[in-house]
PDB file of N, CA and C in Angstrom:
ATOM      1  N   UNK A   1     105.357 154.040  67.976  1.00  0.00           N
ATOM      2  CA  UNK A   1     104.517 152.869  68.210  1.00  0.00           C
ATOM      3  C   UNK A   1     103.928 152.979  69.610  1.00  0.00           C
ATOM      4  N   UNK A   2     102.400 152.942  69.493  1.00  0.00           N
ATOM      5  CA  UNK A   2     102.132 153.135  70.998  1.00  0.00           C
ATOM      6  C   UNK A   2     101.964 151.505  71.901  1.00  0.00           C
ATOM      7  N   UNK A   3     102.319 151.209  73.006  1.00  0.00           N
ATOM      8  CA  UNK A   3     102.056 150.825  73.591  1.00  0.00           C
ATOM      9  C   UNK A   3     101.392 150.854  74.741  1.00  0.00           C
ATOM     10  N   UNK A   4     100.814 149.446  75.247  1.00  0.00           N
ATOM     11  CA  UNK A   4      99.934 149.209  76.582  1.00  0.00           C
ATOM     12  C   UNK A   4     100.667 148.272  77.573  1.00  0.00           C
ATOM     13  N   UNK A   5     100.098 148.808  78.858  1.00  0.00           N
ATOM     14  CA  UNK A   5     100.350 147.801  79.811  1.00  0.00           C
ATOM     15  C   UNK A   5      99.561 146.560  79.553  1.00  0.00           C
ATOM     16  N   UNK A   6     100.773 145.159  79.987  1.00  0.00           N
ATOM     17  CA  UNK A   6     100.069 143.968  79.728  1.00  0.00           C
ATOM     18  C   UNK A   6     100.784 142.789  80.956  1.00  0.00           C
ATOM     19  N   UNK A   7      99.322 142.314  80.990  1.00  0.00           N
ATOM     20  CA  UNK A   7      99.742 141.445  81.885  1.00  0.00           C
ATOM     21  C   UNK A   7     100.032 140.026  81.917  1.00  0.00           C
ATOM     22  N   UNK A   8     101.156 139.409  82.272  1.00  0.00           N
ATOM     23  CA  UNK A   8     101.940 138.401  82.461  1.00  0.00           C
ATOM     24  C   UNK A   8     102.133 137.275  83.636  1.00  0.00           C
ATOM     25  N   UNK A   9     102.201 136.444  82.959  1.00  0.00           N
ATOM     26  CA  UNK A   9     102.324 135.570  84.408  1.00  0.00           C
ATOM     27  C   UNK A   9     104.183 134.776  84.290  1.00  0.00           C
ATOM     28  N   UNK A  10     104.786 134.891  85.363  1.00  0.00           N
ATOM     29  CA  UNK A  10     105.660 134.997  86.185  1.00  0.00           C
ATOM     30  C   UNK A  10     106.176 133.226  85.906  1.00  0.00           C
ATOM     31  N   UNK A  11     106.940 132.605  85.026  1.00  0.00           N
ATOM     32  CA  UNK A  11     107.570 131.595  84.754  1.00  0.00           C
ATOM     33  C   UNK A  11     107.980 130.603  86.076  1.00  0.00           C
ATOM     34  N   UNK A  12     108.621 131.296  87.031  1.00  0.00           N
ATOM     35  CA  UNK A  12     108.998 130.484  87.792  1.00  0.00           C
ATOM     36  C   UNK A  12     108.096 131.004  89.336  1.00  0.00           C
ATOM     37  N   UNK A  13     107.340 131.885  89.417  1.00  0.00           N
ATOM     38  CA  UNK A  13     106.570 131.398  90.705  1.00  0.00           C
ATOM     39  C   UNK A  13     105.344 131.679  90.470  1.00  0.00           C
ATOM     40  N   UNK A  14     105.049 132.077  89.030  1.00  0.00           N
ATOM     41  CA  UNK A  14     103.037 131.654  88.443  1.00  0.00           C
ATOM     42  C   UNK A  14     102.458 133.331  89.036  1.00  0.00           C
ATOM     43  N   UNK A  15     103.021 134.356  89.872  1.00  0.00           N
ATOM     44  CA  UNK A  15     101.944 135.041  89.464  1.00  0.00           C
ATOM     45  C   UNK A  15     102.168 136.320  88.666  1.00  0.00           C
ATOM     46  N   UNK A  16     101.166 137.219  88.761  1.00  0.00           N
ATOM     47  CA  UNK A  16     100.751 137.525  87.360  1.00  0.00           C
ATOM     48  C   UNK A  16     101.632 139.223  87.641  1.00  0.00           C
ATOM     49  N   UNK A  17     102.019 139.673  87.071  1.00  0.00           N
ATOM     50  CA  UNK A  17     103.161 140.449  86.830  1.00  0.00           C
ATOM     51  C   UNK A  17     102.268 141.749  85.503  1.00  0.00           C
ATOM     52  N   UNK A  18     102.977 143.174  85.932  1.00  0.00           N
ATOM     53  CA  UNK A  18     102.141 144.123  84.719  1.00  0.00           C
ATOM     54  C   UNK A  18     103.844 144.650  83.817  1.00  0.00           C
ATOM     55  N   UNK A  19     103.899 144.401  82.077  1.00  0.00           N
ATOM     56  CA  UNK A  19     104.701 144.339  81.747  1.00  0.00           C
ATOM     57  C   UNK A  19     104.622 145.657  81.217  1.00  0.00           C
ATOM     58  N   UNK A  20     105.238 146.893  81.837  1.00  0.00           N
ATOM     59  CA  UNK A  20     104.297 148.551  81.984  1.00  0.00           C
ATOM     60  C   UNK A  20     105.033 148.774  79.934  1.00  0.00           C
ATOM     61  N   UNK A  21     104.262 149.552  79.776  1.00  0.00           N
ATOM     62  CA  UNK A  21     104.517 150.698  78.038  1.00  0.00           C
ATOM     63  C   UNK A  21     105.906 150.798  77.808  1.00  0.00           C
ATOM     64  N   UNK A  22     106.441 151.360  79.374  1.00  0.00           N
ATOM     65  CA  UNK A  22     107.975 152.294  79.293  1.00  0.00           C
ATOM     66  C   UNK A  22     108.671 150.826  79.093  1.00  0.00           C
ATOM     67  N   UNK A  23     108.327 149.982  79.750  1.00  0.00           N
ATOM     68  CA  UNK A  23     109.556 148.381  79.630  1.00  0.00           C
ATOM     69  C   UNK A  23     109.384 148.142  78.409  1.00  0.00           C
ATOM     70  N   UNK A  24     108.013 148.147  77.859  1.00  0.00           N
ATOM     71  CA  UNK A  24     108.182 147.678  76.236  1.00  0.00           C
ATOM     72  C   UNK A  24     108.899 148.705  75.493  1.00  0.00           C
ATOM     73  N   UNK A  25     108.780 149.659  75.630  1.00  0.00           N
ATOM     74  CA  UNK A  25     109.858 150.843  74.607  1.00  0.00           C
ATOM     75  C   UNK A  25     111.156 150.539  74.796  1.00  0.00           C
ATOM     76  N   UNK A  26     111.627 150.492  76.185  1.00  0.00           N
ATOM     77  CA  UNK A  26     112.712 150.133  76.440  1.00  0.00           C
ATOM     78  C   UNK A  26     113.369 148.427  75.753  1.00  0.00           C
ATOM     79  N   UNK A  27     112.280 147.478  76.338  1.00  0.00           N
ATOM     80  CA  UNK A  27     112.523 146.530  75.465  1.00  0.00           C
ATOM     81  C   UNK A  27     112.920 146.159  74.039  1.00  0.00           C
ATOM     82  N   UNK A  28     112.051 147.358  73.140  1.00  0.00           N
ATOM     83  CA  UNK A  28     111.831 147.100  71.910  1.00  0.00           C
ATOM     84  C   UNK A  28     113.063 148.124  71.487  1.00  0.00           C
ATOM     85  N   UNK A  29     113.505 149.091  71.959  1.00  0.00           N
ATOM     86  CA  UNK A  29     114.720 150.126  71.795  1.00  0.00           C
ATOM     87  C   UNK A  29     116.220 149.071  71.885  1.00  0.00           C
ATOM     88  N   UNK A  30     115.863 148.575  72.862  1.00  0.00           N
ATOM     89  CA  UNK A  30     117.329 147.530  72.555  1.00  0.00           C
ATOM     90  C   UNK A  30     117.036 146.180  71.447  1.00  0.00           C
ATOM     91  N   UNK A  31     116.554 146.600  71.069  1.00  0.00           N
ATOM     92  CA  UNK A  31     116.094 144.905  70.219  1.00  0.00           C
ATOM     93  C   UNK A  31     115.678 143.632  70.331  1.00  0.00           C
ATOM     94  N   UNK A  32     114.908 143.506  71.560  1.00  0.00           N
ATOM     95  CA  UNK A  32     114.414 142.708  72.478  1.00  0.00           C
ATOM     96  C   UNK A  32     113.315 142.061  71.865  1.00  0.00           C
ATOM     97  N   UNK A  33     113.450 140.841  71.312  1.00  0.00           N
ATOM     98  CA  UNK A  33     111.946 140.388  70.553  1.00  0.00           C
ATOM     99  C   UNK A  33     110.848 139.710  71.495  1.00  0.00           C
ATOM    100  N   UNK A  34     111.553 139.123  72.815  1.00  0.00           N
ATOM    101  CA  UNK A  34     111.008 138.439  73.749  1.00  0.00           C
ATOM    102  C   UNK A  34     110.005 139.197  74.687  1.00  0.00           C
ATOM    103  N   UNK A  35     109.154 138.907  74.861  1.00  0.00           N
ATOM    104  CA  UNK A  35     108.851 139.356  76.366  1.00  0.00           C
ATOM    105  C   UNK A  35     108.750 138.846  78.107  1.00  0.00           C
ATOM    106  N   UNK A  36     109.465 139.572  78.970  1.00  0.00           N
ATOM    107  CA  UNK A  36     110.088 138.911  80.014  1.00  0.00           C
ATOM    108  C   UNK A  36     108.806 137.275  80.397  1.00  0.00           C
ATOM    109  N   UNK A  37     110.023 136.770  80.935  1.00  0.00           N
ATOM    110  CA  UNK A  37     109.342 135.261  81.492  1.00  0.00           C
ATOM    111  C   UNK A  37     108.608 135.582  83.024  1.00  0.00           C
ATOM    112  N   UNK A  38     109.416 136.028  83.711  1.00  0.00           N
ATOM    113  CA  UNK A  38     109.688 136.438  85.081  1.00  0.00           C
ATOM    114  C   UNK A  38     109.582 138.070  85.302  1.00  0.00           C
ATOM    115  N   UNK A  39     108.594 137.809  86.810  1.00  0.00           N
ATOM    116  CA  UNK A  39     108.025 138.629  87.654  1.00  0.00           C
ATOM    117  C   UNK A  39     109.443 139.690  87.898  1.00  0.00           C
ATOM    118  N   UNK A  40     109.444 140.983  88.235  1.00  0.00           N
ATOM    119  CA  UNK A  40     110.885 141.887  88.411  1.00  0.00           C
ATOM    120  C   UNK A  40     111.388 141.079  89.610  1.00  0.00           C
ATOM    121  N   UNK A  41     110.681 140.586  90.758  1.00  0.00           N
ATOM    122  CA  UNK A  41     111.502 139.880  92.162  1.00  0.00           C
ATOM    123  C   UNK A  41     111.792 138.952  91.398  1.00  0.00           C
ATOM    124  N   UNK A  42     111.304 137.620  90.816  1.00  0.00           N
ATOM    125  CA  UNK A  42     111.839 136.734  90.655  1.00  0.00           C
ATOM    126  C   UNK A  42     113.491 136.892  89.396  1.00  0.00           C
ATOM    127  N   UNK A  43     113.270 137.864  88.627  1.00  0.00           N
ATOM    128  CA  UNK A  43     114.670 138.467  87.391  1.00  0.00           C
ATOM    129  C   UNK A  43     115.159 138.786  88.896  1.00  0.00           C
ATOM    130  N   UNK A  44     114.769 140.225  89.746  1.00  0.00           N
ATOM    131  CA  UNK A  44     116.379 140.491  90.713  1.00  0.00           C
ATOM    132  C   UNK A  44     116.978 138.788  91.408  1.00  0.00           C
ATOM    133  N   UNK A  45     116.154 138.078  91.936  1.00  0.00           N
ATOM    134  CA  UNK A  45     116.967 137.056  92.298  1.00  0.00           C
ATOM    135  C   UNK A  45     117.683 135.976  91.815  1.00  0.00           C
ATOM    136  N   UNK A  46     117.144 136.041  90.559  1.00  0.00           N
ATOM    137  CA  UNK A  46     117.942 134.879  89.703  1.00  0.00           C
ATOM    138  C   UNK A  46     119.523 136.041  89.231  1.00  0.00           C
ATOM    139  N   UNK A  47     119.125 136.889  88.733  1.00  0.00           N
ATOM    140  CA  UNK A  47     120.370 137.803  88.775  1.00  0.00           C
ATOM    141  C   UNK A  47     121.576 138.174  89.632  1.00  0.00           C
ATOM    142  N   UNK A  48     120.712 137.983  91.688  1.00  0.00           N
ATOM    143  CA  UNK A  48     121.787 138.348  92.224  1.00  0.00           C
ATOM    144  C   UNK A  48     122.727 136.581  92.543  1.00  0.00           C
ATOM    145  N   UNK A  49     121.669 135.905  92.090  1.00  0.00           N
ATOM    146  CA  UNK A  49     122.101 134.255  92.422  1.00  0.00           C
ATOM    147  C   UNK A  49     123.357 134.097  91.288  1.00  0.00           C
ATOM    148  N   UNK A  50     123.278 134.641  90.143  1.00  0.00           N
ATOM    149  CA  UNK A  50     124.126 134.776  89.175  1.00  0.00           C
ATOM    150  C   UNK A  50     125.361 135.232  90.029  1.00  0.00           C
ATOM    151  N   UNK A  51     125.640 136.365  90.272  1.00  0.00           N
ATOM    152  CA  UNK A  51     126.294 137.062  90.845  1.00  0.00           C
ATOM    153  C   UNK A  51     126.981 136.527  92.027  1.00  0.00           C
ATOM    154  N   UNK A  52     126.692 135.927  92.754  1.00  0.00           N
ATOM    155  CA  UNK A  52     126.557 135.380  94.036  1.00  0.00           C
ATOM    156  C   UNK A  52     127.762 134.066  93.613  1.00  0.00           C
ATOM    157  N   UNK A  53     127.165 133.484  92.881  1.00  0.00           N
ATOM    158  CA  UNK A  53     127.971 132.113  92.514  1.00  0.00           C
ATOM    159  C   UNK A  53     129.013 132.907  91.763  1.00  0.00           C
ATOM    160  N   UNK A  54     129.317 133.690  91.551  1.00  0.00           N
ATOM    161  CA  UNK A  54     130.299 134.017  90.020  1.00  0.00           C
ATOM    162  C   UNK A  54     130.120 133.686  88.660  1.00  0.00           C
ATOM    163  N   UNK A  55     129.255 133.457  88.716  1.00  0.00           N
ATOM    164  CA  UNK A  55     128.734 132.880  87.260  1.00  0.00           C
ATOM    165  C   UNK A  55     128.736 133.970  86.408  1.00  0.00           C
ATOM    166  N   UNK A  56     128.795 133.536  84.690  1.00  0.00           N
ATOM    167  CA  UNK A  56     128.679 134.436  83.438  1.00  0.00           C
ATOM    168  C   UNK A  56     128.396 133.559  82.434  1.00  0.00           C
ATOM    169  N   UNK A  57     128.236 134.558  81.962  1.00  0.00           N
ATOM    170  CA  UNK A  57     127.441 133.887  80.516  1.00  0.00           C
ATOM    171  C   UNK A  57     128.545 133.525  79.169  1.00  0.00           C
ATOM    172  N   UNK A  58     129.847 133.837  79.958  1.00  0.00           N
ATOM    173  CA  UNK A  58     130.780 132.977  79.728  1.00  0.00           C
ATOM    174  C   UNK A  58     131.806 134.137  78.641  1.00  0.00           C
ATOM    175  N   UNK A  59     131.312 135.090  78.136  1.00  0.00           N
ATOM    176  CA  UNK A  59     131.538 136.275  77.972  1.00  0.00           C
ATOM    177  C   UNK A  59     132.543 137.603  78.877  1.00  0.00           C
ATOM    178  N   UNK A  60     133.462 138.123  78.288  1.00  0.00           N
ATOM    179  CA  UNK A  60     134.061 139.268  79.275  1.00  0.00           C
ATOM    180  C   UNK A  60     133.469 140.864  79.498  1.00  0.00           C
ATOM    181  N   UNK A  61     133.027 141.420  79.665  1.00  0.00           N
ATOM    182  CA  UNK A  61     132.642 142.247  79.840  1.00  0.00           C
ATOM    183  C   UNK A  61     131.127 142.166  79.397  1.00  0.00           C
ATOM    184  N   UNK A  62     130.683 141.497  78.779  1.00  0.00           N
ATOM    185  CA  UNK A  62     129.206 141.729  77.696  1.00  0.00           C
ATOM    186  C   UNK A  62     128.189 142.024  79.026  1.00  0.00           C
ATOM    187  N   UNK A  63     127.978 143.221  79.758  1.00  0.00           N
ATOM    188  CA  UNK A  63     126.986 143.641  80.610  1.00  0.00           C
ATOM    189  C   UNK A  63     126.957 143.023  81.630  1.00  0.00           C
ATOM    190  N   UNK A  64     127.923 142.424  82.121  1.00  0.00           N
ATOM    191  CA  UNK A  64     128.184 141.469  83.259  1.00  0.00           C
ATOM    192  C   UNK A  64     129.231 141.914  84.113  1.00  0.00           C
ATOM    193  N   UNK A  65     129.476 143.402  84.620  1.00  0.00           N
ATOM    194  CA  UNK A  65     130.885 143.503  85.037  1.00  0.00           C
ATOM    195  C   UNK A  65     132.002 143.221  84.419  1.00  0.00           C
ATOM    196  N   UNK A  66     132.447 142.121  83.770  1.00  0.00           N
ATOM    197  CA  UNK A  66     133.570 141.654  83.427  1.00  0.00           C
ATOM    198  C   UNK A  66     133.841 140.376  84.508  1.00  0.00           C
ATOM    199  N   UNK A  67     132.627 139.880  85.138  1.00  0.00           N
ATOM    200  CA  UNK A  67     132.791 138.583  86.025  1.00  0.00           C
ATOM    201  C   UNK A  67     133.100 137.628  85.048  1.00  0.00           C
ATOM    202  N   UNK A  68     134.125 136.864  85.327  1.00  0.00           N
ATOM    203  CA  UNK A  68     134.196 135.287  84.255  1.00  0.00           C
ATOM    204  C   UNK A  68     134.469 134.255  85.673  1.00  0.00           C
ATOM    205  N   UNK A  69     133.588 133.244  85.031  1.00  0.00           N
ATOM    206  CA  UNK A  69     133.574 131.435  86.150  1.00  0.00           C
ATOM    207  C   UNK A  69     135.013 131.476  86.463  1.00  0.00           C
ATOM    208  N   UNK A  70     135.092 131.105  87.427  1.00  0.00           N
ATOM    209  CA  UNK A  70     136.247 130.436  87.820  1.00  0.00           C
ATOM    210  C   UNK A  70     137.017 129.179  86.304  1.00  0.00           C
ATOM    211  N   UNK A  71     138.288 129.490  86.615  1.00  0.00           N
ATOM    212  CA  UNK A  71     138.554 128.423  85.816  1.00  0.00           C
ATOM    213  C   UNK A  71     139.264 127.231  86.175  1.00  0.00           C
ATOM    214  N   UNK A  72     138.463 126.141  85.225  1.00  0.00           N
ATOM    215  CA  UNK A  72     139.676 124.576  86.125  1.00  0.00           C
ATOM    216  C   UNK A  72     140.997 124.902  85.979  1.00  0.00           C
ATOM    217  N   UNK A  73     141.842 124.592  87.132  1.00  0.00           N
ATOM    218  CA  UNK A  73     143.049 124.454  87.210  1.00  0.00           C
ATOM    219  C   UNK A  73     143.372 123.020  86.993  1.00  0.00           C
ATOM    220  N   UNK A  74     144.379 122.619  85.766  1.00  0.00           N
ATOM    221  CA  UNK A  74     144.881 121.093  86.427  1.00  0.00           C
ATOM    222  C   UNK A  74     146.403 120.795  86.886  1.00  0.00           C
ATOM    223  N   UNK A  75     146.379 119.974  87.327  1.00  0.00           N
ATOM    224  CA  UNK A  75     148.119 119.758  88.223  1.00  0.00           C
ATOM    225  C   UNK A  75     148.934 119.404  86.958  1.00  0.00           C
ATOM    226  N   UNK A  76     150.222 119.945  86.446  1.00  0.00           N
ATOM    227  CA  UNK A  76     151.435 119.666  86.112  1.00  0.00           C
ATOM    228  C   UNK A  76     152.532 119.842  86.588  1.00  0.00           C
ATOM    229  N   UNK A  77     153.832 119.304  86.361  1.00  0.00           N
ATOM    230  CA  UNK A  77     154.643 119.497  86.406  1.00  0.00           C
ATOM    231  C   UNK A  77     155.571 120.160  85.646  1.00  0.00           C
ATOM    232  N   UNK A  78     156.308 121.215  86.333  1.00  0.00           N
ATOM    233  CA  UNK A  78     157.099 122.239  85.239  1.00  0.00           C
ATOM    234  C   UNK A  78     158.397 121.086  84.473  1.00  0.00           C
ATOM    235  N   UNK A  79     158.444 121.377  83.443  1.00  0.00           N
ATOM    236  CA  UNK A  79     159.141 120.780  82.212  1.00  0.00           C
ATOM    237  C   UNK A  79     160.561 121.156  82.805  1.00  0.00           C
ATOM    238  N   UNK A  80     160.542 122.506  83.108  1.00  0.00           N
ATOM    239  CA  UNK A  80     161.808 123.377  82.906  1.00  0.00           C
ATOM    240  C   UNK A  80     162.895 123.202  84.632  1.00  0.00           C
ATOM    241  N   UNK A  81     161.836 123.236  85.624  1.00  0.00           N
ATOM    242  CA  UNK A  81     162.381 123.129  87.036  1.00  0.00           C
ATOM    243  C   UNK A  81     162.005 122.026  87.637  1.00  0.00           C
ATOM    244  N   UNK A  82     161.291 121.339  87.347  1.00  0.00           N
ATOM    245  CA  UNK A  82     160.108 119.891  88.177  1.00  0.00           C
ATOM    246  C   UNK A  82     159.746 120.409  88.739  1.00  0.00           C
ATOM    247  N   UNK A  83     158.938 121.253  89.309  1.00  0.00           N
ATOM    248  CA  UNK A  83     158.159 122.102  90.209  1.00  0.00           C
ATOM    249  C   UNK A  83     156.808 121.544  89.975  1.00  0.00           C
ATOM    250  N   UNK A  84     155.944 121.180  91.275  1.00  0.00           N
ATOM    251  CA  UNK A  84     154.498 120.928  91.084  1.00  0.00           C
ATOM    252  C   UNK A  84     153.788 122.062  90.582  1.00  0.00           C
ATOM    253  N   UNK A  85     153.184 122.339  89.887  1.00  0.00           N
ATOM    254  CA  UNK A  85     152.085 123.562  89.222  1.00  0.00           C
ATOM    255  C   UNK A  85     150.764 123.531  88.436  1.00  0.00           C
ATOM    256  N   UNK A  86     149.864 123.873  88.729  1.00  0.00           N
ATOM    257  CA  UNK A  86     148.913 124.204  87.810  1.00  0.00           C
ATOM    258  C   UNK A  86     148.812 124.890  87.159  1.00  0.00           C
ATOM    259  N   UNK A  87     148.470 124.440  85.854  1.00  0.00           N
ATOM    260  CA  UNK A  87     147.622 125.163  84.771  1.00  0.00           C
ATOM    261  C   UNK A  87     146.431 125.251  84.351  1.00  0.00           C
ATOM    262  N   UNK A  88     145.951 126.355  83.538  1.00  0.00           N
ATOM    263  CA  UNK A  88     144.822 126.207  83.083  1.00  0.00           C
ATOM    264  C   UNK A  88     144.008 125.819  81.999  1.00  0.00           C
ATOM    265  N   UNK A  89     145.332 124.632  81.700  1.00  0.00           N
ATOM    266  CA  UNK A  89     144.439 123.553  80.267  1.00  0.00           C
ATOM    267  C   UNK A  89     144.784 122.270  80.942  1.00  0.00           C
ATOM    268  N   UNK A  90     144.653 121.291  80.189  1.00  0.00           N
ATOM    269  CA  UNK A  90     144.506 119.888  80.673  1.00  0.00           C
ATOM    270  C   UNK A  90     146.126 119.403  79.766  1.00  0.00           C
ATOM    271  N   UNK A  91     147.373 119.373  80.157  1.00  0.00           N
ATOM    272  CA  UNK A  91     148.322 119.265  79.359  1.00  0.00           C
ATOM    273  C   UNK A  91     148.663 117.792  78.510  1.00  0.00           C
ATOM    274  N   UNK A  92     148.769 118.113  77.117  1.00  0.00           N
ATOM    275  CA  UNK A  92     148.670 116.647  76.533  1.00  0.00           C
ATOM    276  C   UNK A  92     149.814 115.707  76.534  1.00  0.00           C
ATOM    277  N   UNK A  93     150.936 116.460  77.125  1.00  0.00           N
ATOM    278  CA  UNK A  93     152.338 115.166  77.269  1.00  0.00           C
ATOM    279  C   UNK A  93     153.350 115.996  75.713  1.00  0.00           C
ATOM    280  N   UNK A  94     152.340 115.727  74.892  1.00  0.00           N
ATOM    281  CA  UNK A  94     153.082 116.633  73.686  1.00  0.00           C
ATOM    282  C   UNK A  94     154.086 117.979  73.560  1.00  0.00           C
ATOM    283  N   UNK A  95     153.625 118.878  74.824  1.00  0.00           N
ATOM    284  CA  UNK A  95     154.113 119.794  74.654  1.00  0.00           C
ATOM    285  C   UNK A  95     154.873 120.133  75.803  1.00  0.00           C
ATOM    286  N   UNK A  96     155.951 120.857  76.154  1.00  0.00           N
ATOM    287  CA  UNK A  96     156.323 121.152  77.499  1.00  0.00           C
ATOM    288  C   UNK A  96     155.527 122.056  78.293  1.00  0.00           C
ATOM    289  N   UNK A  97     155.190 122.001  79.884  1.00  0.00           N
ATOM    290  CA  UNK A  97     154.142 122.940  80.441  1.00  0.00           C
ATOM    291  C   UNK A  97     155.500 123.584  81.447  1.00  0.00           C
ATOM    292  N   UNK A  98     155.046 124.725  81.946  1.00  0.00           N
ATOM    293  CA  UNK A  98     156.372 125.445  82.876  1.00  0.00           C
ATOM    294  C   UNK A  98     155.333 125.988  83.759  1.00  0.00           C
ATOM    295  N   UNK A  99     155.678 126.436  85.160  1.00  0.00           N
ATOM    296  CA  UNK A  99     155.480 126.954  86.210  1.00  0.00           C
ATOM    297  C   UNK A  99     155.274 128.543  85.784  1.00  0.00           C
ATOM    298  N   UNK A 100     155.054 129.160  86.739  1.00  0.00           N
ATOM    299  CA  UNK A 100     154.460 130.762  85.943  1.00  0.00           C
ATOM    300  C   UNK A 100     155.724 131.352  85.637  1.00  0.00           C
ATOM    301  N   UNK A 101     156.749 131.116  86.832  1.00  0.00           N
ATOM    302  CA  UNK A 101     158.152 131.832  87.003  1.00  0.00           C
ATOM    303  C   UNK A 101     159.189 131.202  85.322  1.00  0.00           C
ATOM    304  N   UNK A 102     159.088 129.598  85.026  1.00  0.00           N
ATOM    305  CA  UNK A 102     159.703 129.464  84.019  1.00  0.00           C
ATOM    306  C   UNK A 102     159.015 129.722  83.062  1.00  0.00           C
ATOM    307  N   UNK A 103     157.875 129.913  82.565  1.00  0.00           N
ATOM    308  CA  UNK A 103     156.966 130.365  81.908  1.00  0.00           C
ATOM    309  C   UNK A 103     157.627 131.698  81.466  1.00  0.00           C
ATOM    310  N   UNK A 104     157.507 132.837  82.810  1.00  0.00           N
ATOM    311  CA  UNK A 104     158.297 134.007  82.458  1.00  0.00           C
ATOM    312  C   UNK A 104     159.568 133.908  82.019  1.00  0.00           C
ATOM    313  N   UNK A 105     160.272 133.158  82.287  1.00  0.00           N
ATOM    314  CA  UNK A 105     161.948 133.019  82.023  1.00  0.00           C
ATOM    315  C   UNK A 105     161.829 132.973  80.106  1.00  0.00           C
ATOM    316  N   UNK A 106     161.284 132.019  79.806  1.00  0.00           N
ATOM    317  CA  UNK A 106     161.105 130.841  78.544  1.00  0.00           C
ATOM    318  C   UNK A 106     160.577 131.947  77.377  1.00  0.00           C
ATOM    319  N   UNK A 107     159.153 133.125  77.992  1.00  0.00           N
ATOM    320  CA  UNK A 107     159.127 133.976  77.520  1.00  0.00           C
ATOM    321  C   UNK A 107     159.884 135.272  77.103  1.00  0.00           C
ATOM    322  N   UNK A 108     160.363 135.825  78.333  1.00  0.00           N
ATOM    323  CA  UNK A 108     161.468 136.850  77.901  1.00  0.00           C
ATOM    324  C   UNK A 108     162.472 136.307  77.249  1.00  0.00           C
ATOM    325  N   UNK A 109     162.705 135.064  76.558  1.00  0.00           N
ATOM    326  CA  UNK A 109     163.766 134.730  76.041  1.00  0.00           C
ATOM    327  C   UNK A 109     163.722 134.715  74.432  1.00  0.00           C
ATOM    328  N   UNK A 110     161.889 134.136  74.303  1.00  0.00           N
ATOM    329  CA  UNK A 110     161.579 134.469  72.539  1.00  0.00           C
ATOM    330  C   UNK A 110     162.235 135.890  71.873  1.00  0.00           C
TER     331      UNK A 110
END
């Protein structure tokens, strides 16, 4: 399929951008139905802003390093020692929550 250079205008700062043959092959080789929104400066900076914050697309590895968001921690108390601790769900009272150390204990014991 032959392609042409075509020109584009730039989503988030309006100017006009050339979307070259080789990007569309490349585009169209990965299965890309879209064609870019954004100028290449304006994609590197929204990308390194990605990066920057830690942000992901919420995904582990999927072309992202393997960066994942930070995750909420919330405050419990261990069931097993009373120890102040966080976890990383919101605990419903229902179940017992343990500290990492009784956590390990509670486990090697299954």
């Amino acid at each position: 399929m032959g392609f042409q250079d075509k020109s584009l205008e730039c989503s988030d700062c309006g100017s006009t951008f050339t979307f070259t043959a080789k990007e569309q092959e490349l585009f169209a080789s990965r299965g890309y139905t879209n064609e870019p929104k954004r100028c290449p400066n304006c994609r590197a900076a929204r990308k390194s802003e990605r990066y920057a914050s830690g942000g992901s697309t919420g995904t582990s590895g999927g072309g992202m390093g393997g960066f994942r968001p930070q995750r909420q921690m919330f405050p419990a108390k261990c069931s097993a020692c009373g120890a102040d601790t966080k976890v990383p769900f919101e605990p419903r009272g229902d179940r017992p929550v343990y500290c990492s150390e009784c956590y390990n204990r509670v486990k090697m014991g299954r």
